[in-house]
C-alpha atoms as a PDB file:
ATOM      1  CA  UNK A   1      62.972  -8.996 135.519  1.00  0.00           C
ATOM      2  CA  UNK A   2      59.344  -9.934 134.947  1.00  0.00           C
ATOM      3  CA  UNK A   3      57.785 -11.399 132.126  1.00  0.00           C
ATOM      4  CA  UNK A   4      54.096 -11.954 131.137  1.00  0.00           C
ATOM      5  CA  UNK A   5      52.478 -13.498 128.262  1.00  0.00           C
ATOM      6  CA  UNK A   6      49.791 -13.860 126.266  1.00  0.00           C
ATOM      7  CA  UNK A   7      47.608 -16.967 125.322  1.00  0.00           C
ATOM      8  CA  UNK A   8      45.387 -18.528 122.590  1.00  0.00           C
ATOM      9  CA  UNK A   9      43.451 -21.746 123.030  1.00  0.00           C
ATOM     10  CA  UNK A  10      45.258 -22.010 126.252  1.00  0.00           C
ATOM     11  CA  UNK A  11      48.661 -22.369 124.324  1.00  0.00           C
ATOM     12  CA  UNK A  12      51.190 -19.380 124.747  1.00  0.00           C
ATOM     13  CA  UNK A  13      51.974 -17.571 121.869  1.00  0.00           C
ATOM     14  CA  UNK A  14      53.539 -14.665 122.947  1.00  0.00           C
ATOM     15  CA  UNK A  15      56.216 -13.029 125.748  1.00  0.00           C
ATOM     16  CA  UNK A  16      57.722  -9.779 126.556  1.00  0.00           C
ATOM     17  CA  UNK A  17      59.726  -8.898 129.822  1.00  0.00           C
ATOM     18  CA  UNK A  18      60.777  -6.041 131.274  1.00  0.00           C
ATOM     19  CA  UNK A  19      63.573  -4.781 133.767  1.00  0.00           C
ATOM     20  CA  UNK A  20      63.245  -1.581 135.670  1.00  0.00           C
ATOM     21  CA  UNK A  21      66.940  -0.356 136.315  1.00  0.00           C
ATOM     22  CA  UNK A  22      67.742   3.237 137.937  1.00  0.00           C
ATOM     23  CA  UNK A  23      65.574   5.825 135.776  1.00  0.00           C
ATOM     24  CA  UNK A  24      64.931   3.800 132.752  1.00  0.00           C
ATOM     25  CA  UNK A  25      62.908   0.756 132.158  1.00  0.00           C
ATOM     26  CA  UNK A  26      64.185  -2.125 130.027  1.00  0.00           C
ATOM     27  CA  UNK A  27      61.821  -4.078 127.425  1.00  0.00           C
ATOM     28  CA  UNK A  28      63.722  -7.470 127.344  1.00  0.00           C
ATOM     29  CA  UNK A  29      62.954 -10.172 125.103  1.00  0.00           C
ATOM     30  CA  UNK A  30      59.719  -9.904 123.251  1.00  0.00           C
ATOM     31  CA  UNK A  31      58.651 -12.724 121.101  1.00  0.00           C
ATOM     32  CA  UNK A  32      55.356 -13.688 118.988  1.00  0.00           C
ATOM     33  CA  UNK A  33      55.519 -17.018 117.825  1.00  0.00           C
ATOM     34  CA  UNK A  34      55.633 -17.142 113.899  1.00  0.00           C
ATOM     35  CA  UNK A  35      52.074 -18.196 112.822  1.00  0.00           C
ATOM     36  CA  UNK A  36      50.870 -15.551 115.123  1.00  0.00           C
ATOM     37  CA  UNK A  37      52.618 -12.551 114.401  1.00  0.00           C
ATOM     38  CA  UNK A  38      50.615  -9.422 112.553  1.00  0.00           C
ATOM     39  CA  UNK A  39      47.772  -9.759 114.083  1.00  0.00           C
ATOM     40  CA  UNK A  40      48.686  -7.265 116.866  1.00  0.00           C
ATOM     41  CA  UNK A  41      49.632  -9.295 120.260  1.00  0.00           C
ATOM     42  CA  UNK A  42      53.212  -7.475 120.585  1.00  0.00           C
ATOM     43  CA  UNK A  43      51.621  -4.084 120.369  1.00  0.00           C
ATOM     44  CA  UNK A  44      48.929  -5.341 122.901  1.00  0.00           C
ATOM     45  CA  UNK A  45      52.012  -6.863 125.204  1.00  0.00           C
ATOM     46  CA  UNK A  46      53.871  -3.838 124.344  1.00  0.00           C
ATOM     47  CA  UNK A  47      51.006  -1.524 125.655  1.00  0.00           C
ATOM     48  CA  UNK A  48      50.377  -4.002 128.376  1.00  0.00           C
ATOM     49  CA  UNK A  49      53.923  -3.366 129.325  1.00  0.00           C
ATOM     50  CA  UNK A  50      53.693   0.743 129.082  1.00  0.00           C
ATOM     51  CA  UNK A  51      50.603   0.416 132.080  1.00  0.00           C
ATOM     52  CA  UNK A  52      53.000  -1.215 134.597  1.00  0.00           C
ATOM     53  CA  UNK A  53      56.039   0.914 133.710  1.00  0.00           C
ATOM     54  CA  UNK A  54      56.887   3.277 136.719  1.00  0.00           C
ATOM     55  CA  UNK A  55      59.786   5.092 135.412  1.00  0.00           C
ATOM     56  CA  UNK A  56      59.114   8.185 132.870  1.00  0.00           C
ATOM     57  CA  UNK A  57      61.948   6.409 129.960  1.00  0.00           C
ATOM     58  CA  UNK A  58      61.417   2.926 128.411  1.00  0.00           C
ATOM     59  CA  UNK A  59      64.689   1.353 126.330  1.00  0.00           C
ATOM     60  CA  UNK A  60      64.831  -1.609 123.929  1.00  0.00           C
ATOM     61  CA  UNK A  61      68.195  -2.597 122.845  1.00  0.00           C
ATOM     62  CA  UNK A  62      68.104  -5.002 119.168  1.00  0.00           C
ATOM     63  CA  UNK A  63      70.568  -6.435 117.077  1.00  0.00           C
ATOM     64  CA  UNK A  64      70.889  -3.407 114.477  1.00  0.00           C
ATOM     65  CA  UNK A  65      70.030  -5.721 111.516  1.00  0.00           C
ATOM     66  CA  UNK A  66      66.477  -7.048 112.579  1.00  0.00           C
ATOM     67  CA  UNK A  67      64.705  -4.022 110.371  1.00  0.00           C
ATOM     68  CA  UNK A  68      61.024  -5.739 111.307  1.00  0.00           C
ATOM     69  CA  UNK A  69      61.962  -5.610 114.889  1.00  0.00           C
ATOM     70  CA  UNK A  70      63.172  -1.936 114.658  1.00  0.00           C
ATOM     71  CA  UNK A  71      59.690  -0.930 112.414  1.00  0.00           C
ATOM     72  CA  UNK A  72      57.803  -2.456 115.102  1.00  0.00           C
ATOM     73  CA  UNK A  73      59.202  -0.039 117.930  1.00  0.00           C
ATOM     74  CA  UNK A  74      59.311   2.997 115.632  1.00  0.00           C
ATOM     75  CA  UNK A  75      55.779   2.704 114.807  1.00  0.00           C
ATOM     76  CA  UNK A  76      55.104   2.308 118.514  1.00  0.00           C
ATOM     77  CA  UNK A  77      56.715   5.826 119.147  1.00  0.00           C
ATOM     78  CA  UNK A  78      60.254   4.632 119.892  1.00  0.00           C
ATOM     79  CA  UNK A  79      63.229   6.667 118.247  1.00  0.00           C
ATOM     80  CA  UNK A  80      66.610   5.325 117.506  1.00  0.00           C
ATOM     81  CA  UNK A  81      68.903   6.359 120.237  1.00  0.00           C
ATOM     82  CA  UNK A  82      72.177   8.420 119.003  1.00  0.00           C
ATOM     83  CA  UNK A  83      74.118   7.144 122.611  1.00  0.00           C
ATOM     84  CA  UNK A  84      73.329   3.785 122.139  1.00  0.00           C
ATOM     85  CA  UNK A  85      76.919   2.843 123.475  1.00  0.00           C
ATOM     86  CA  UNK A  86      76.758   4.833 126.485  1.00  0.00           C
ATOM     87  CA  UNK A  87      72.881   2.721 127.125  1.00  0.00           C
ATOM     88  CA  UNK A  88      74.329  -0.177 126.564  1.00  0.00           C
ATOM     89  CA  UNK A  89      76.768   0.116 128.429  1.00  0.00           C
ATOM     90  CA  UNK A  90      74.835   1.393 131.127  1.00  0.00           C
ATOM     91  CA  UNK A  91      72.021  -0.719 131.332  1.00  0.00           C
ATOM     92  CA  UNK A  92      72.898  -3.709 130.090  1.00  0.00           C
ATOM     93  CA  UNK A  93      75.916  -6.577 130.371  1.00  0.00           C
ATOM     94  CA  UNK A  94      76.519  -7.686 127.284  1.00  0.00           C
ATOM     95  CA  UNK A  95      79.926  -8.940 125.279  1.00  0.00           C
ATOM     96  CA  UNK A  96      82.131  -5.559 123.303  1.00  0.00           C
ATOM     97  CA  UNK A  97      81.079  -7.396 120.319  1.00  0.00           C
ATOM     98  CA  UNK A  98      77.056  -7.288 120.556  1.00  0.00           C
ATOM     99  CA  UNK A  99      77.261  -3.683 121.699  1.00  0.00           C
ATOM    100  CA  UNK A 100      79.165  -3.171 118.313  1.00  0.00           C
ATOM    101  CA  UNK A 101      76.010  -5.097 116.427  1.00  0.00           C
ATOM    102  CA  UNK A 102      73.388  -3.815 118.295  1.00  0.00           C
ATOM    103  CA  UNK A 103      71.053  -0.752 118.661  1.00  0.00           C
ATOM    104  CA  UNK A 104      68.757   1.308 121.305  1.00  0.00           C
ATOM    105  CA  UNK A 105      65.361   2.459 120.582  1.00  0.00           C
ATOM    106  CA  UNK A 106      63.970   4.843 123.277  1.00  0.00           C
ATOM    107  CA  UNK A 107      60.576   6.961 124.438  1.00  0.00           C
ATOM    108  CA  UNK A 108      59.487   9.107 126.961  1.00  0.00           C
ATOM    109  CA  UNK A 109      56.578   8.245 129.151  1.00  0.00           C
ATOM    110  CA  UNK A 110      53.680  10.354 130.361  1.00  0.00           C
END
């Protein structure tokens, strides 16, 4: 997994990781501290992310009642994933019970 960040007045503010695995790449936990959210760092880490991404699918898995975190990826081009199960299963390790609360969002590449 590798993460990267981004900083303000030398202070981080925000983080977002990701985890190529097989055919997929995995965006894994992306965070904007509070007082500095909206003003567009995730989408820059987020497209920051897309330029280093070698495989042609990138995944986000989210607990499936964080609605701001699931507007954020849909505006970004993701689109709910209908085998989210099978994903989850596949790509991540994770307890029965969060892969009954949680969600993928998915899009192509390229």
């Amino acid at each position: 997994m590798t993460f990267f960040g981004w900083e303000e007045n030398r202070r981080l503010v925000g983080v977002m990781g990701f985890q190529p695995i097989e055919d997929v790449t995995l965006i894994r936990h992306a965070y904007v501290l509070p007082d500095y959210q909206r003003q567009g760092l995730g989408s820059k880490l987020l497209d920051h992310l897309k330029t280093l991404t070698t495989t042609p699918r990138l995944l986000v898995g989210t607990w499936s009642d964080v609605s701001w975190a699931i507007e954020f990826y849909e505006k970004h081009g993701f689109r709910l994933q209908v085998n989210k199960d099978e994903l989850l299963k596949a790509y991540w390790d994770i307890p029965e019970r969060q892969i009954e609360t949680s969600i993928v969002l998915g899009m192509t590449l390229g």
